[in-house]
Protein backbone atom coordinates (compact mmCIF):
# COMPACT_ATOMS: atom_id res chain seq x y z
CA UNK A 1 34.43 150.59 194.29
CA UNK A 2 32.78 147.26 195.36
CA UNK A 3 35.98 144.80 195.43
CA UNK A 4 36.27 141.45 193.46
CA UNK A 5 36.88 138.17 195.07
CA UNK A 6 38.90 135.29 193.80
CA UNK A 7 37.04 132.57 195.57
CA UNK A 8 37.40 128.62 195.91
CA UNK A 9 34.00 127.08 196.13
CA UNK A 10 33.48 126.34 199.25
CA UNK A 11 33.06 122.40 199.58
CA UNK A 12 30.01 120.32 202.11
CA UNK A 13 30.66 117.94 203.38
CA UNK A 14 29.32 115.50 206.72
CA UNK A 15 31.04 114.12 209.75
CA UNK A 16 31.09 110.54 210.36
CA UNK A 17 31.35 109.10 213.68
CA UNK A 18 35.06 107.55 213.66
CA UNK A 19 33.98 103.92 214.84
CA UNK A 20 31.43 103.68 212.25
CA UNK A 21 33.28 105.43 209.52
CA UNK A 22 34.24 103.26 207.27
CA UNK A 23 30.69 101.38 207.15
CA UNK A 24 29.31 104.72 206.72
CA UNK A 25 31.81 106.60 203.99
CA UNK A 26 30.29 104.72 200.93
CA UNK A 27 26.83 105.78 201.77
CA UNK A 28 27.65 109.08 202.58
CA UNK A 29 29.76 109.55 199.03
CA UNK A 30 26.94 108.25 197.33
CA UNK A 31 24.66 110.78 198.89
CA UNK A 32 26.49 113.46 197.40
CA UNK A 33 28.91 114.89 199.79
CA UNK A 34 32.26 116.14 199.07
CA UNK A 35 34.30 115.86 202.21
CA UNK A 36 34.42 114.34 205.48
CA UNK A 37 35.12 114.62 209.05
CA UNK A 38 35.96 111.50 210.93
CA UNK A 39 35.08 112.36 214.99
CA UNK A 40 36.09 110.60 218.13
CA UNK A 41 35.00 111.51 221.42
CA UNK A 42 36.58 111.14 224.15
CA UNK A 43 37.95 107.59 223.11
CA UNK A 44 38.98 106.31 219.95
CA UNK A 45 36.47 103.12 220.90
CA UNK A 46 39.04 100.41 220.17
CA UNK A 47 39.86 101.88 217.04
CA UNK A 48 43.31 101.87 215.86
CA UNK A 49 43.76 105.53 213.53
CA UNK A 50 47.23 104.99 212.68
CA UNK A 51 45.56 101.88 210.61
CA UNK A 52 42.17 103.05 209.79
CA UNK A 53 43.35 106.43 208.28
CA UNK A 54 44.66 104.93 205.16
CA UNK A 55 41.91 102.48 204.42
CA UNK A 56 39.68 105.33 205.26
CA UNK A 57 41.34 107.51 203.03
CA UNK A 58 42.02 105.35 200.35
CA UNK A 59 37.78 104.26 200.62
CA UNK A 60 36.99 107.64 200.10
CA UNK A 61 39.63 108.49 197.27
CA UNK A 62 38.10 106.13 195.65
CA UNK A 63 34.82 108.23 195.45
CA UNK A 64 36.16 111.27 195.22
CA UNK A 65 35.75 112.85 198.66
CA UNK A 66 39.06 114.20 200.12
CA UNK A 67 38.85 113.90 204.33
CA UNK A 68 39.30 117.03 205.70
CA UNK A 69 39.51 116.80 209.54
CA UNK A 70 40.65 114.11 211.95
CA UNK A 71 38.47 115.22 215.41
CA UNK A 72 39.26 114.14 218.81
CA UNK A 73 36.92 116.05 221.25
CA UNK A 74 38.50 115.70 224.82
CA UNK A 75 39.56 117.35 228.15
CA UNK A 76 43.00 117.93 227.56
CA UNK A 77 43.77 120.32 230.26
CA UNK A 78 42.44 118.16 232.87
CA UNK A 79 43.17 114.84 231.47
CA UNK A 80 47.10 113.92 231.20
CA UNK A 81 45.17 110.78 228.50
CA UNK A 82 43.37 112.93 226.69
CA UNK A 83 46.50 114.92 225.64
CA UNK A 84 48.28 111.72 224.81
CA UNK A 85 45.72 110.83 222.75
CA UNK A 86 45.31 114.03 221.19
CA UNK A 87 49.18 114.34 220.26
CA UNK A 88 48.10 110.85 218.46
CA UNK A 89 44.98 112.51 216.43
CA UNK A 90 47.32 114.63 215.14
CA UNK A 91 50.62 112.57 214.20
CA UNK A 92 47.82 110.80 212.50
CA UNK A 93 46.19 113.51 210.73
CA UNK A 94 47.94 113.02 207.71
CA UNK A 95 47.14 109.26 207.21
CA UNK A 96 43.78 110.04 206.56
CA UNK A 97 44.86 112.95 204.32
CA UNK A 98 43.15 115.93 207.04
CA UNK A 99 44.84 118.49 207.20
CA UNK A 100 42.60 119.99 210.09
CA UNK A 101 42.50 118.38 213.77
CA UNK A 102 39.59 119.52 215.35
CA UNK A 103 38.85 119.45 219.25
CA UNK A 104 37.68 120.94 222.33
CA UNK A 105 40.20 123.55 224.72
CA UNK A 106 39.36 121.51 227.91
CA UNK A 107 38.47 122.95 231.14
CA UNK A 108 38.89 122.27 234.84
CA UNK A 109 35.22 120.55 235.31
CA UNK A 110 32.95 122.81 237.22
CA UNK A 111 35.49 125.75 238.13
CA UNK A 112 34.90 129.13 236.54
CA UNK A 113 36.55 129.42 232.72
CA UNK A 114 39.26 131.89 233.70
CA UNK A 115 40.51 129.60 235.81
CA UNK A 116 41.32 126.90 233.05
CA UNK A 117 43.31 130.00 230.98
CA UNK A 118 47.02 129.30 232.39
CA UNK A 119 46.55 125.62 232.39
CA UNK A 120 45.33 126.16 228.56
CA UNK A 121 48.06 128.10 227.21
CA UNK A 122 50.74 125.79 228.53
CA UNK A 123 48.86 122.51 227.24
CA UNK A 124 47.87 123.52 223.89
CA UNK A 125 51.40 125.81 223.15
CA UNK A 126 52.98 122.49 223.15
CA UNK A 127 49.96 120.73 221.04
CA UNK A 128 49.65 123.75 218.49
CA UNK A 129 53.94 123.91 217.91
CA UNK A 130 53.22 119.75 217.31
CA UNK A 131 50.62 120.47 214.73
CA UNK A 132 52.45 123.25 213.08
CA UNK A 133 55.41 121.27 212.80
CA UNK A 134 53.11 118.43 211.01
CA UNK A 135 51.48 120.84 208.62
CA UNK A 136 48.24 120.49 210.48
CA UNK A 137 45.80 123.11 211.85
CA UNK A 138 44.18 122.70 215.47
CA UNK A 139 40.47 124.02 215.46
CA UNK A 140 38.61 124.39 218.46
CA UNK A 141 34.94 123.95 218.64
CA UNK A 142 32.60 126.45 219.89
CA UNK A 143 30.31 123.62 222.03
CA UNK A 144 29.35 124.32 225.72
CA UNK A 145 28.89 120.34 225.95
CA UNK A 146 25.94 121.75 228.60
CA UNK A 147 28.35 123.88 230.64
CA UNK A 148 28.24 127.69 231.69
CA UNK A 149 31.21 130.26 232.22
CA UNK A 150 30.88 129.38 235.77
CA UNK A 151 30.41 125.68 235.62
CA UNK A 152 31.92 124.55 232.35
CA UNK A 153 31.89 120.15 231.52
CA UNK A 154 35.04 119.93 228.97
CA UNK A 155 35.58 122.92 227.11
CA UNK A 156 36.00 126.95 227.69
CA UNK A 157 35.97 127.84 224.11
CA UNK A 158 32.51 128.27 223.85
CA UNK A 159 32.26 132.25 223.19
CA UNK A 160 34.64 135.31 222.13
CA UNK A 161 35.46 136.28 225.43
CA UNK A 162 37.07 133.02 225.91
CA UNK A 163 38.58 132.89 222.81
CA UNK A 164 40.53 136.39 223.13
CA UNK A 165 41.87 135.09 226.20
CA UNK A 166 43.08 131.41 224.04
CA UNK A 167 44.31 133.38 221.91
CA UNK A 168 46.10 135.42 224.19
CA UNK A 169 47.88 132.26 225.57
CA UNK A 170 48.82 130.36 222.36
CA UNK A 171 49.49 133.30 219.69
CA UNK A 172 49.71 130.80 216.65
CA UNK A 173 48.33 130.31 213.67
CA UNK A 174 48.61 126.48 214.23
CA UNK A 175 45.29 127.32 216.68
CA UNK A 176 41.92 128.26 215.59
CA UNK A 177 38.01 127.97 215.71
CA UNK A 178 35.46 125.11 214.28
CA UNK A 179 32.69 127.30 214.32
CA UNK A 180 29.04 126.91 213.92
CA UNK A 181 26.39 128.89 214.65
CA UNK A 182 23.91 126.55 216.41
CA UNK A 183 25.88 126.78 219.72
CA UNK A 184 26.01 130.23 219.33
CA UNK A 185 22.27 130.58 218.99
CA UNK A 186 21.65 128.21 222.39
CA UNK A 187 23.62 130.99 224.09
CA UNK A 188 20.99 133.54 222.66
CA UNK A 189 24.32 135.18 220.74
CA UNK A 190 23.47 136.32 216.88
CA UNK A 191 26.17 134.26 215.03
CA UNK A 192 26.12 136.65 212.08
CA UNK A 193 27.98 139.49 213.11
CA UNK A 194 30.33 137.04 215.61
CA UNK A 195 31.47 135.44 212.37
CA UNK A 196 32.08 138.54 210.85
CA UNK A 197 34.68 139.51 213.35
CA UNK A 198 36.17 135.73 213.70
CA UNK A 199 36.46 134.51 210.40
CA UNK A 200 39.98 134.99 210.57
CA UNK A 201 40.35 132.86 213.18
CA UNK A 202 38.13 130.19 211.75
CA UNK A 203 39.61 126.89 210.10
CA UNK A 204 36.38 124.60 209.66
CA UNK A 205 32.90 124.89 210.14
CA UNK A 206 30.53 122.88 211.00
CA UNK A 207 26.78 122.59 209.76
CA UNK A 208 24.80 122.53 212.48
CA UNK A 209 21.86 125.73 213.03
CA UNK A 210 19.29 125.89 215.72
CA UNK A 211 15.83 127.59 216.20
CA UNK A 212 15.20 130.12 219.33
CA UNK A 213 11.37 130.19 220.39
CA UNK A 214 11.72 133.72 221.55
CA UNK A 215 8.17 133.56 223.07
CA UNK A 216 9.62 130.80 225.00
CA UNK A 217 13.04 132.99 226.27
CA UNK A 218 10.54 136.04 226.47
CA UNK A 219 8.09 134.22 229.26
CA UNK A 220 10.50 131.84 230.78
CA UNK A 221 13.71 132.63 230.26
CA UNK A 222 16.93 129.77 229.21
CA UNK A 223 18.02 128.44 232.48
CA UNK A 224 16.62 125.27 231.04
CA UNK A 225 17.77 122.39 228.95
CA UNK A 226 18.64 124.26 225.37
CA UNK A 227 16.32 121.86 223.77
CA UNK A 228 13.26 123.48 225.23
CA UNK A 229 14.21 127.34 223.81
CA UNK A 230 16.72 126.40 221.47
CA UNK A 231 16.60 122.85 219.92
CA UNK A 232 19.52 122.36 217.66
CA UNK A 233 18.74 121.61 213.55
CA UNK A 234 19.88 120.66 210.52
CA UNK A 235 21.03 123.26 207.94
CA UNK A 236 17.99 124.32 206.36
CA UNK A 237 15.51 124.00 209.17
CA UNK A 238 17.12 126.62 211.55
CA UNK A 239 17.23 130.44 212.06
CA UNK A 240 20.66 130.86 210.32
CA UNK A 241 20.67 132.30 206.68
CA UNK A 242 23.62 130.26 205.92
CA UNK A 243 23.46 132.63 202.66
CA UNK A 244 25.14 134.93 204.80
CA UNK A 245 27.59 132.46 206.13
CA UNK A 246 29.04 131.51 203.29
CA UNK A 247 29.01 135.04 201.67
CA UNK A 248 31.17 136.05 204.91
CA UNK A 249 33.47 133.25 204.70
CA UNK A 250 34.08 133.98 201.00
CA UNK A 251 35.08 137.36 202.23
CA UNK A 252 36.82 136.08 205.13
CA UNK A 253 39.18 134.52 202.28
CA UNK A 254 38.10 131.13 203.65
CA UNK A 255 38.88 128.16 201.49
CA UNK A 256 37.62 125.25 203.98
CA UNK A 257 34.82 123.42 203.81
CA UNK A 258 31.11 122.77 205.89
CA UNK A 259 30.70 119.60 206.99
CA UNK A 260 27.00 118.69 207.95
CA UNK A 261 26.48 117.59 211.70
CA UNK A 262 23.81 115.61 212.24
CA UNK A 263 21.98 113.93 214.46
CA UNK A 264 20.93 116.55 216.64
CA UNK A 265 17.40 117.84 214.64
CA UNK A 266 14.10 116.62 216.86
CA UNK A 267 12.07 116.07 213.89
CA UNK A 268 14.16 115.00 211.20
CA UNK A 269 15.65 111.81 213.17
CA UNK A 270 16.46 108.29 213.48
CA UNK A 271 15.17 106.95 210.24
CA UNK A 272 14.69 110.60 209.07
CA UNK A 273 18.43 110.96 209.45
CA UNK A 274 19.87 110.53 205.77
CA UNK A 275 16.46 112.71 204.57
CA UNK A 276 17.94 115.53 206.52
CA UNK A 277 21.38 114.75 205.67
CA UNK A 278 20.38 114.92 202.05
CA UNK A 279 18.35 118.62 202.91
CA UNK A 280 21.34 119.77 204.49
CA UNK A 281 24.01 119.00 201.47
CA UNK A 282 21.35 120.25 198.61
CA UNK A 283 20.30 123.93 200.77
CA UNK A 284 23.96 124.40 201.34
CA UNK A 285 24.90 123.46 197.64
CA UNK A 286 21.73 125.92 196.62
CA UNK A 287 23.25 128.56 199.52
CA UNK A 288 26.86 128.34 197.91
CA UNK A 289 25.53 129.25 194.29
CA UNK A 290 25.01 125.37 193.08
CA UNK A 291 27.97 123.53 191.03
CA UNK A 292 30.25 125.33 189.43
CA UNK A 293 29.82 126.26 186.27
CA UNK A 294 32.83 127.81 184.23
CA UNK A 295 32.62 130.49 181.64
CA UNK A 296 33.12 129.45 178.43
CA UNK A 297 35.04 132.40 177.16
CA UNK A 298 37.17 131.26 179.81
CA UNK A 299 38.07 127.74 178.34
């Protein structure tokens, strides 16, 4: 018997970069998109959040997009600031309406990951019992920010080995994944059957693909920069059917939403930026089934 599914439509939306945001939100919601991310990294850039997450909020209430996720991407294992300033993203969180704070696990710069483990599951135990105790999910994104298992920059969460081992550390369901496939791909790992196993663990997504030149990986190998075997695209020019994605979230029983990454794509840039902004929200509209339409022997 082939089992029915009570889904919620799954929502896409874009990530603004937090000191732009609120120059950016009206154009954005006018574009179409029905969420956002607000990201910070490694500095909030002389922004105050506690005071720009209810303008924000209220700015995008106004046209209908709800804010999703408050991101702070930082080094909080090695960085005693960083974790202040993370504790801050999320006694925040809720002033911008997120329910979500999204981030990076850290690392000790240019030691092998297993040696950030310990240090990780005493820093973020204490940051995951703060979220849950502010209704508020932490979700750690998949990014190697250029690093390796040996030599990682900022963050070990970058693939499932390292993520057992998280998990390991901070058993909670306060902690999980922002996942997307393009730094998946870069690490020549098929993100398909990865998200099949994860999506439990995943709280938000980001939508960000990539395309491998296997003739490239084939004759040269990737010990180079990713952008020469793996440049990283905008949903809709990449290798990732996000068909599939969203078909395995659904199944996954997740509720979130996508939020489109941007400028990464080599082609589609600079002053092609909204263009592929507006390709990304109408493929993964077209990917998701389209608007919903309801039954009318259901009214």
């Amino acid at each position: 018997m082939v089992p029915h599914y009570e889904i919620s439509q799954i929502r896409i939306g874009t990530c603004l970069p937090g000191k732009d945001a609120e120059a950016w939100a009206p154009h954005l919601a006018d574009l179409g998109f029905e969420t956002f991310a607000v990201n910070f990294h490694m500095q909030y850039f002389g922004i105050n959040i506690e005071e720009q997450g209810p303008r924000l909020r209220a700015l995008a209430e106004e046209k209908g997009v709800e804010i999703t996720t408050l991101g702070y991407y930082c080094n909080a294992i090695q960085y005693e600031e960083h974790k202040k300033n993370l504790e801050r993203a999320i006694d925040a969180a809720h002033l911008y309406g997120a329910k979500i704070v999204s981030t990076f696990a850290g690392a000790y710069e240019g030691k092998p990951i297993p040696e950030s483990f310990k240090k990780f599951g005493e820093v973020f135990r204490d940051l995951a019992k703060r979220a849950e105790d502010r209704g508020v999910k932490l979700a750690i994104e998949n990014c190697p920010m250029s690093g390796t298992w040996l030599r990682p920059t900022c963050n070990i969460g970058i693939n499932p080995r390292a993520w057992e081992a998280m998990f390991n550390e901070v058993p909670s369901d306060a902690l999980g994944l922002e996942w997307e496939p393009a730094h998946q791909l870069i690490q020549l790992i098929d993100p398909i059957p990865q998200l099949r196993k994860w999506v439990k663990k995943i709280v938000h997504v980001h939508g960000k693909d990539a395309t491998v030149d296997r003739d490239f990986v084939r004759e040269y190998g990737c010990l180079y920069d990713t952008d020469e075997y793996a440049p990283e695209r905008t949903p809709g020019f990449g290798d990732t059917d996000w068909r599939d994605v969203i078909y395995i979230l659904h199944v996954g029983g997740y509720t979130g939403d996508i939020t489109v990454e941007g400028y990464h794509d080599p082609i589609y840039k600079k002053k092609w930026e909204m263009t592929a902004q507006k390709h990304a929200l109408e493929y993964l509209k077209w990917c998701r089934g389209g608007n919903f339409i309801p039954n009318p022997w259901d009214a």
